[in-house]
N, C-alpha and C. Protein backbone atom coordinates (compact mmCIF):
# COMPACT_ATOMS: atom_id res chain seq x y z
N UNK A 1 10.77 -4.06 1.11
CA UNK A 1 9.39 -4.48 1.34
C UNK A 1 8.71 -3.46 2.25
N UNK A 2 7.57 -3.12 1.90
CA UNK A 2 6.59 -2.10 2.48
C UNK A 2 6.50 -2.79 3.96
N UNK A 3 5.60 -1.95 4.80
CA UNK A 3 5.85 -2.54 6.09
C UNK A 3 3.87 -2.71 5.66
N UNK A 4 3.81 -3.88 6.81
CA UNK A 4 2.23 -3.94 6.95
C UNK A 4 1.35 -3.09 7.37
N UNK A 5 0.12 -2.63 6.81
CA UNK A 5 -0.49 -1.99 7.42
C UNK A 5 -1.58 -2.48 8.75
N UNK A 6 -0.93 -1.59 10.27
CA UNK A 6 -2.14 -1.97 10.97
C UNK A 6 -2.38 -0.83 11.78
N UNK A 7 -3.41 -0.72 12.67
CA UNK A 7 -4.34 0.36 13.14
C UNK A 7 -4.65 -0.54 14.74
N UNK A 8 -4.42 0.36 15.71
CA UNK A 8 -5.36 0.11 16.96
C UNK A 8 -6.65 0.58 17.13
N UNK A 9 -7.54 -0.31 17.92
CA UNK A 9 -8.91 0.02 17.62
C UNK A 9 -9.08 0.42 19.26
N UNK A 10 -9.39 1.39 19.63
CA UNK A 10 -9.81 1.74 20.96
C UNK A 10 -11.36 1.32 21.01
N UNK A 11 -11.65 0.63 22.30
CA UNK A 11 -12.86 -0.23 22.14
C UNK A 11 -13.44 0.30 24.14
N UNK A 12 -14.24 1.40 23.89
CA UNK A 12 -14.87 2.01 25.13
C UNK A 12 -16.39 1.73 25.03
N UNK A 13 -16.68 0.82 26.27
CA UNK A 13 -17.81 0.57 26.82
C UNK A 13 -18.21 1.86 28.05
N UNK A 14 -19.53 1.82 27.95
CA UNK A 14 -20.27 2.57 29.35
C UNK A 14 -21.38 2.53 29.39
N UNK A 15 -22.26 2.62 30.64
CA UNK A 15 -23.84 2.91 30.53
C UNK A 15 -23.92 4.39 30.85
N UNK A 16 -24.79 4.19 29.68
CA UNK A 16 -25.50 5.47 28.99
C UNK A 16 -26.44 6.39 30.18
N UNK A 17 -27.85 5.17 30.24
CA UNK A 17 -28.63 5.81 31.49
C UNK A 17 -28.72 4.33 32.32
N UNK A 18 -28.78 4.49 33.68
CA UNK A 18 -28.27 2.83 34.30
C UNK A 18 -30.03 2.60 34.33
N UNK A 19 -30.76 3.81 35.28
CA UNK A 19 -32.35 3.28 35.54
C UNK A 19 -32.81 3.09 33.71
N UNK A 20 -32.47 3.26 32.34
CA UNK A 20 -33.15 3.05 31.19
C UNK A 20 -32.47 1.60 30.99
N UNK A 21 -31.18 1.80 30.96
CA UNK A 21 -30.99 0.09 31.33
C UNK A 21 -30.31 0.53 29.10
N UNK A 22 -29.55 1.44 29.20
CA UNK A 22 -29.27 1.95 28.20
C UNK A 22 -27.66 1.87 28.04
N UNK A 23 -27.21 1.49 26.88
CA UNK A 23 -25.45 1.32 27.55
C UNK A 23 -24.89 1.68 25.97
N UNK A 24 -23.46 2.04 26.17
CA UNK A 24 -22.96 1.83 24.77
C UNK A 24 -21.74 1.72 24.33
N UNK A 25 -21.28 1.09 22.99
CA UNK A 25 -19.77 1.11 22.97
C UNK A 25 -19.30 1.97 21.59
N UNK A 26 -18.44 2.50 22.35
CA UNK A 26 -17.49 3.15 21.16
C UNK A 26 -16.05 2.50 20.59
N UNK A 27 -15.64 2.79 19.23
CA UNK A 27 -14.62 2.21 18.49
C UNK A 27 -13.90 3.76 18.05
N UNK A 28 -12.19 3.45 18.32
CA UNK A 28 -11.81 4.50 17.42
C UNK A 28 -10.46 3.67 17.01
N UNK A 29 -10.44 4.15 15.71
CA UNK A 29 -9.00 3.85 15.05
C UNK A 29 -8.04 4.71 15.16
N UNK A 30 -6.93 4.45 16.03
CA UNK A 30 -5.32 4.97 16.43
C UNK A 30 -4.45 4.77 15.81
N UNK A 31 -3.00 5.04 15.71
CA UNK A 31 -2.36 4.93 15.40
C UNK A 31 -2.22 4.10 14.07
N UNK A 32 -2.75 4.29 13.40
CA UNK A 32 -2.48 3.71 12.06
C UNK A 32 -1.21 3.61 11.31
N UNK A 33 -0.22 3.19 10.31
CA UNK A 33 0.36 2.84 9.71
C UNK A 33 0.29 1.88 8.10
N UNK A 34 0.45 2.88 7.30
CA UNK A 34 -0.11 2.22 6.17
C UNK A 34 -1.40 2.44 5.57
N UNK A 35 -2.54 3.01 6.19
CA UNK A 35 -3.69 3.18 6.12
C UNK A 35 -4.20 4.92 6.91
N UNK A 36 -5.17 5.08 5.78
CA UNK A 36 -5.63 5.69 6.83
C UNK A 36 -6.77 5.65 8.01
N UNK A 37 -6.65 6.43 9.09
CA UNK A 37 -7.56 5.97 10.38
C UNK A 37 -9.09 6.02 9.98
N UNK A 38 -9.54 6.43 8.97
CA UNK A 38 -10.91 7.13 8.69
C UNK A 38 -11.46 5.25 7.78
N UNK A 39 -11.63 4.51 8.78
CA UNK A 39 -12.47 3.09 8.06
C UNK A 39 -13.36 2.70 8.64
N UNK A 40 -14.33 3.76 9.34
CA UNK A 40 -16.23 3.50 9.54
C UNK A 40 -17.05 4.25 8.72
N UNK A 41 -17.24 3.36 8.18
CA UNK A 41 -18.22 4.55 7.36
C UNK A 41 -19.49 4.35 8.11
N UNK A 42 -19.92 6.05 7.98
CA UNK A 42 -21.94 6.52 8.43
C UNK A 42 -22.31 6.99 7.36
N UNK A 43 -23.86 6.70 7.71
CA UNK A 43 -24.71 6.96 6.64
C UNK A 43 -25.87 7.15 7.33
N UNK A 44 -26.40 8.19 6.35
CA UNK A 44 -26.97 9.10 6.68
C UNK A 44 -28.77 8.86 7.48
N UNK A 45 -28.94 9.08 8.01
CA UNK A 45 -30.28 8.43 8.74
C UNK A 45 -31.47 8.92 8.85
N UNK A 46 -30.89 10.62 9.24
CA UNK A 46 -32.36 11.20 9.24
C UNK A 46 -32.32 12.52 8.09
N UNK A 47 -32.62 12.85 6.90
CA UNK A 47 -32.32 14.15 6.07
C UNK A 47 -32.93 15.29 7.22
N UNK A 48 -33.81 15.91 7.59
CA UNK A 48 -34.21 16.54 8.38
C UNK A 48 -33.13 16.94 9.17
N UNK A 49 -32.84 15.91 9.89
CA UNK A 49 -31.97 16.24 11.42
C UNK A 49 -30.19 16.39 10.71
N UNK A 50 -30.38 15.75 9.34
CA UNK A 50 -28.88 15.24 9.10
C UNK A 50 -27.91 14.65 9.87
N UNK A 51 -28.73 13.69 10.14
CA UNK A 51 -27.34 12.87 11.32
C UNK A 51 -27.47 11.47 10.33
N UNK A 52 -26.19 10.85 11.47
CA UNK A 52 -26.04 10.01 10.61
C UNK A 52 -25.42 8.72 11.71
N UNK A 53 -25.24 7.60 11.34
CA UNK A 53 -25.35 6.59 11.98
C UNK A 53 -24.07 5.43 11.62
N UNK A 54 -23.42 5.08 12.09
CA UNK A 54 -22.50 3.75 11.59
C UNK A 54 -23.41 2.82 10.96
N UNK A 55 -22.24 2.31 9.84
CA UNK A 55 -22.71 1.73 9.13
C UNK A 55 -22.02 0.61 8.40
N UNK A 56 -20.77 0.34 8.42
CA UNK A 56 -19.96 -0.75 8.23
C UNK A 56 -18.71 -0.30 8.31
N UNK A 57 -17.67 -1.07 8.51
CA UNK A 57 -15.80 -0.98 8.06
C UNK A 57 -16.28 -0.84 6.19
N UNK A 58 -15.07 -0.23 6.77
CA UNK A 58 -15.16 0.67 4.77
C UNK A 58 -14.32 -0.44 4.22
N UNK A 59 -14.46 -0.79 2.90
CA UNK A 59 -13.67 -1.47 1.95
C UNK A 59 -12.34 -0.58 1.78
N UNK A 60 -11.67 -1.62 0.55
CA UNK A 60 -10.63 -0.66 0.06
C UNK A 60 -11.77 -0.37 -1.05
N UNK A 61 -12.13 -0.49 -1.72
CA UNK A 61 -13.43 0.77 -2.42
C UNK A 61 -13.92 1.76 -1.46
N UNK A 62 -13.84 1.30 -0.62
CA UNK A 62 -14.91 2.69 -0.06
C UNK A 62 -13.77 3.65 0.12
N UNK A 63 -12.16 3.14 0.63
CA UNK A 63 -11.53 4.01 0.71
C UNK A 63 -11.45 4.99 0.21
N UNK A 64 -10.96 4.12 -1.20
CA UNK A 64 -10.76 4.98 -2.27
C UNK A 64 -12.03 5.69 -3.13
N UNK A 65 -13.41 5.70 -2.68
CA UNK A 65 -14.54 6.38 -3.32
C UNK A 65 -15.22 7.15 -2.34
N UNK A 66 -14.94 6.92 -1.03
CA UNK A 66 -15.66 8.06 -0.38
C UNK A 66 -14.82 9.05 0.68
N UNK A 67 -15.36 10.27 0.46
CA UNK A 67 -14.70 11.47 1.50
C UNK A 67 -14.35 10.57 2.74
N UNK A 68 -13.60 11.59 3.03
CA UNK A 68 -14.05 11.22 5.64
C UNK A 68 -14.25 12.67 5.82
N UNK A 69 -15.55 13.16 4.76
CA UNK A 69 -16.09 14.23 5.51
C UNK A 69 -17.48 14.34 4.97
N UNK A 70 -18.19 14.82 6.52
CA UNK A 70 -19.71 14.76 5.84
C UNK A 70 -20.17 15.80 4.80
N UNK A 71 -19.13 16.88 4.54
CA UNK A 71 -19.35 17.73 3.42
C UNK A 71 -18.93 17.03 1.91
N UNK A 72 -20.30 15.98 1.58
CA UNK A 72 -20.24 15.30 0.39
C UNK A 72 -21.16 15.02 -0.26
N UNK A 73 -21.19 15.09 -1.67
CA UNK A 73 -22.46 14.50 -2.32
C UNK A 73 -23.55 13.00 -2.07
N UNK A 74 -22.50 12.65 -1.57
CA UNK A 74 -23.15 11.16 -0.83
C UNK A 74 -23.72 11.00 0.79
N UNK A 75 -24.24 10.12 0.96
CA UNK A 75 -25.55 9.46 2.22
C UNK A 75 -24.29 9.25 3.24
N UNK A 76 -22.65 8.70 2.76
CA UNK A 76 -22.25 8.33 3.31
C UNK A 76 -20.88 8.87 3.74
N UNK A 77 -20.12 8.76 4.44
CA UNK A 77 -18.69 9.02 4.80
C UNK A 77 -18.43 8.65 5.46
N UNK A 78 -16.78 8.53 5.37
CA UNK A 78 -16.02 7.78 6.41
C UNK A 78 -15.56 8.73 7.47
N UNK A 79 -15.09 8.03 8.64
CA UNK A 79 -14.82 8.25 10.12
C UNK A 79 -13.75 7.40 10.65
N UNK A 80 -12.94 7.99 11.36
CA UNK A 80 -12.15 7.19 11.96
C UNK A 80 -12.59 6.48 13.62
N UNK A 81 -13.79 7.76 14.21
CA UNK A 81 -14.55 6.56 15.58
C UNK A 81 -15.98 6.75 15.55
N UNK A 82 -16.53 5.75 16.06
CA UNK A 82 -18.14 6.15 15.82
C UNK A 82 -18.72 5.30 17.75
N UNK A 83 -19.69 5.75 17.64
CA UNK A 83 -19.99 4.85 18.63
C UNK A 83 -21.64 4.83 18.66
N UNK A 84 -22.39 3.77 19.04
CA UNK A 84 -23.81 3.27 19.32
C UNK A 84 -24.31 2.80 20.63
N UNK A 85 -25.30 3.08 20.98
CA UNK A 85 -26.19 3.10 22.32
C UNK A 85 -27.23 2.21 21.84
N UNK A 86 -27.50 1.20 22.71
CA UNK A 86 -28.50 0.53 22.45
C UNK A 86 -28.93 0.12 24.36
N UNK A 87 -30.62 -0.79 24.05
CA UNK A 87 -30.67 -0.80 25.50
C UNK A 87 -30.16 -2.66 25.35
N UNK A 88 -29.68 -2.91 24.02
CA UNK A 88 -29.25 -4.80 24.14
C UNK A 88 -27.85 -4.84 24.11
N UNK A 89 -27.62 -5.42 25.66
CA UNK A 89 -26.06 -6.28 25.33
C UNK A 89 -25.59 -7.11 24.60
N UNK A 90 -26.76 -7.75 24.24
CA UNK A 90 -26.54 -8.94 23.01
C UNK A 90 -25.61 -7.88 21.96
N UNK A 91 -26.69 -7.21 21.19
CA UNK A 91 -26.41 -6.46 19.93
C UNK A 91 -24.82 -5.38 19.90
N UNK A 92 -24.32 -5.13 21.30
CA UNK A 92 -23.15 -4.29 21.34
C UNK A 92 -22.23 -5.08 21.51
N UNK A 93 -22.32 -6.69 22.09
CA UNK A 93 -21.04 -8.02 22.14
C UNK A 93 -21.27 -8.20 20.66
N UNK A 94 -22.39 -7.91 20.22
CA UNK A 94 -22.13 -8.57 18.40
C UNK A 94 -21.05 -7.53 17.65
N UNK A 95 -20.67 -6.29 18.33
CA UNK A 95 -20.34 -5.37 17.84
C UNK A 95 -18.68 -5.67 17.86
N UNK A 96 -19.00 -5.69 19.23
CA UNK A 96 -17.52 -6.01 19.81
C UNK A 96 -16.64 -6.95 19.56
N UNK A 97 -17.85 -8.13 19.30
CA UNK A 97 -16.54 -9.63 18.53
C UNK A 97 -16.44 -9.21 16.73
N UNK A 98 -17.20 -8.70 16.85
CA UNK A 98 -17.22 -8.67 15.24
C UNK A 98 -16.65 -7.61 14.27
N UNK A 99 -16.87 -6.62 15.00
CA UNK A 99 -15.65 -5.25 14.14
C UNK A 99 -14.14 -5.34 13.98
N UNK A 100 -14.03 -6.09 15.07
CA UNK A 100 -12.23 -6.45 15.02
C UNK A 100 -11.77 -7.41 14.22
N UNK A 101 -12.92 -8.34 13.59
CA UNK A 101 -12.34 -9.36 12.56
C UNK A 101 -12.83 -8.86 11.32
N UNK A 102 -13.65 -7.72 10.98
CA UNK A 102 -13.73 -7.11 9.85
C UNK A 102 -12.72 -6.46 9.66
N UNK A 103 -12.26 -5.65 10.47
CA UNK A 103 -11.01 -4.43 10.12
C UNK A 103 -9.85 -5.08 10.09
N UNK A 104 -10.14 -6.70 10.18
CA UNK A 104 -9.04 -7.23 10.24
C UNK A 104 -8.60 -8.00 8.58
N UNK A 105 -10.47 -8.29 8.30
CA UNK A 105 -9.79 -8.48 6.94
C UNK A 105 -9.62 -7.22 6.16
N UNK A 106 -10.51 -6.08 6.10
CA UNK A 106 -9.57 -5.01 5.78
C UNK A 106 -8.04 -4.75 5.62
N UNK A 107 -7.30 -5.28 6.41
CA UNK A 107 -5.75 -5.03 6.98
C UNK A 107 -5.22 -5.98 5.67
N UNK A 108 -6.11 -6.91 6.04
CA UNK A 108 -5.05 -7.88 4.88
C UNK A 108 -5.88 -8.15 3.61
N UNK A 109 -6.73 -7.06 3.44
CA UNK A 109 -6.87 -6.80 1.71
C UNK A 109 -6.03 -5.48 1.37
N UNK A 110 -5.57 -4.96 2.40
CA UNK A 110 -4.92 -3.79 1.85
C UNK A 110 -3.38 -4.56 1.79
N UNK A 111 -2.77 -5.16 2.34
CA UNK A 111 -1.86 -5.29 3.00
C UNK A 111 -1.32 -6.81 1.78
N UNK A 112 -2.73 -7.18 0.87
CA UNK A 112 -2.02 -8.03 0.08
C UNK A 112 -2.19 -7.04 -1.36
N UNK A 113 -2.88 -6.09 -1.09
CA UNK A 113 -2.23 -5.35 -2.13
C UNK A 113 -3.79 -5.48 -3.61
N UNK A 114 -4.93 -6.21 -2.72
CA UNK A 114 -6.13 -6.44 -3.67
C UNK A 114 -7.11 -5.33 -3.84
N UNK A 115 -6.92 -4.64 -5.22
CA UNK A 115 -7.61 -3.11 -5.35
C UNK A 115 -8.42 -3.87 -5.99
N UNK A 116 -9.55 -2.92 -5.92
CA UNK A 116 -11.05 -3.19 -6.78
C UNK A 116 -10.75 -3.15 -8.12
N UNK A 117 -10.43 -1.96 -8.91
CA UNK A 117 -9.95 -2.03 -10.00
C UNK A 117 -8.93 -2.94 -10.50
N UNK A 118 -8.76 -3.94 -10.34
CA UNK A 118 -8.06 -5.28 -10.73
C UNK A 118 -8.96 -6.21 -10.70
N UNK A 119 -10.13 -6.27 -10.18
CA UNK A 119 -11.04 -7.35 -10.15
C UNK A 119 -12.56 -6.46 -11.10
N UNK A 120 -12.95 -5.64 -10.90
CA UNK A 120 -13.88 -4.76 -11.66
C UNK A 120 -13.47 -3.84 -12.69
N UNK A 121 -14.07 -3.93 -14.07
CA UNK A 121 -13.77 -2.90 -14.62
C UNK A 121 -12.76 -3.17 -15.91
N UNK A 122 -12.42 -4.91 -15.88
CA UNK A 122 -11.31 -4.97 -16.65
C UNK A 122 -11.95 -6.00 -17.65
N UNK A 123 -11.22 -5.76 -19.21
CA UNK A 123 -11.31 -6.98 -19.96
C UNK A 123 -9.96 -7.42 -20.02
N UNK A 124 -9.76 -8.90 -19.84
CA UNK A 124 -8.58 -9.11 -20.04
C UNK A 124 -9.08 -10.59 -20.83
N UNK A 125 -8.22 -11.13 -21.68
CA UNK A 125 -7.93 -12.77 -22.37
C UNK A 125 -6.64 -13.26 -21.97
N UNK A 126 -6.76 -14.47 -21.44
CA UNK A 126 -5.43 -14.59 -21.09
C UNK A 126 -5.48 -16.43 -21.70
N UNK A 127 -4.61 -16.60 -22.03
CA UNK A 127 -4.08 -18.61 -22.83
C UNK A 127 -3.74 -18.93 -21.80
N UNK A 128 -4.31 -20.05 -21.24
CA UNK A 128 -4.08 -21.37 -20.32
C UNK A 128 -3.84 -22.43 -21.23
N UNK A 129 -2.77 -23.09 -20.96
CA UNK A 129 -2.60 -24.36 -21.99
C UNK A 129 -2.15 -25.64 -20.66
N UNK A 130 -2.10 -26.72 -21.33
CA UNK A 130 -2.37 -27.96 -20.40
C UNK A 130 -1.13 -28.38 -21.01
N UNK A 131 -0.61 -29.56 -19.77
CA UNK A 131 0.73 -29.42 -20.07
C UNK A 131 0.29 -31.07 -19.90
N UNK A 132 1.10 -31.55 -20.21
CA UNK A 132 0.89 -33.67 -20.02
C UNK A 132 2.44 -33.98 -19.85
N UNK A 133 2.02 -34.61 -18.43
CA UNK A 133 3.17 -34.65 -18.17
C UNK A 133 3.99 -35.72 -18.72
């Protein structure tokens, strides 16, 4: 039996500027096993400036459909840390309770083994018959 896949998430808070009242937290994925570390995907924000911005935990689609490098035909790519500045604590605790239970179901869609291409993409017929007992 394969071993499970899991990843530590390094989770760094700081203020940014204290008199703007500006603060921010960063995420990075460590030590992985089973996976690879590159599951934030950014996308792209400004064409001009070409930067780019977090933007969700990557699927196992995204895994498997996008680079983890910004040299790509797409808006988007994956990353293994990203981090955001905002001047709301609200919006960076939303960050903080909430990325760790996404990457968590991540863990256990990879980890039960549910690829996209098994659910998209397929015709299948299959006979269900009823049994009386």
């Amino acid at each position: 039996m394969s071993e499970s896949p899991k990843i530590e998430l390094n989770i760094r808070t700081n203020t940014v500027n204290a008199s703007q009242g500006t603060y921010s937290i960063a995420f990075e994925a460590i030590n992985p096993v089973g996976i690879t570390p590159y599951i934030f995907v950014v996308s792209r924000e400004d064409n001009e400036s070409n930067s780019y911005v977090f933007n969700r935990v990557a699927s196992v689609y995204d895994i498997h459909n996008l680079q983890a490098s910004s040299v790509t035909e797409n808006d988007s790519y994956r990353v293994s840390k990203f981090s955001v500045e905002s001047t709301s604590i609200a919006e960076l605790k939303k960050y903080k309770d909430n990325i760790p239970r996404v990457v968590q179901n991540l863990l256990d869609s990879v980890a039960k083994g549910i690829e996209l291409d098994v659910l998209v993409g397929t015709d299948t017929t299959i006979t269900l018959t009823g049994e009386a007992e």
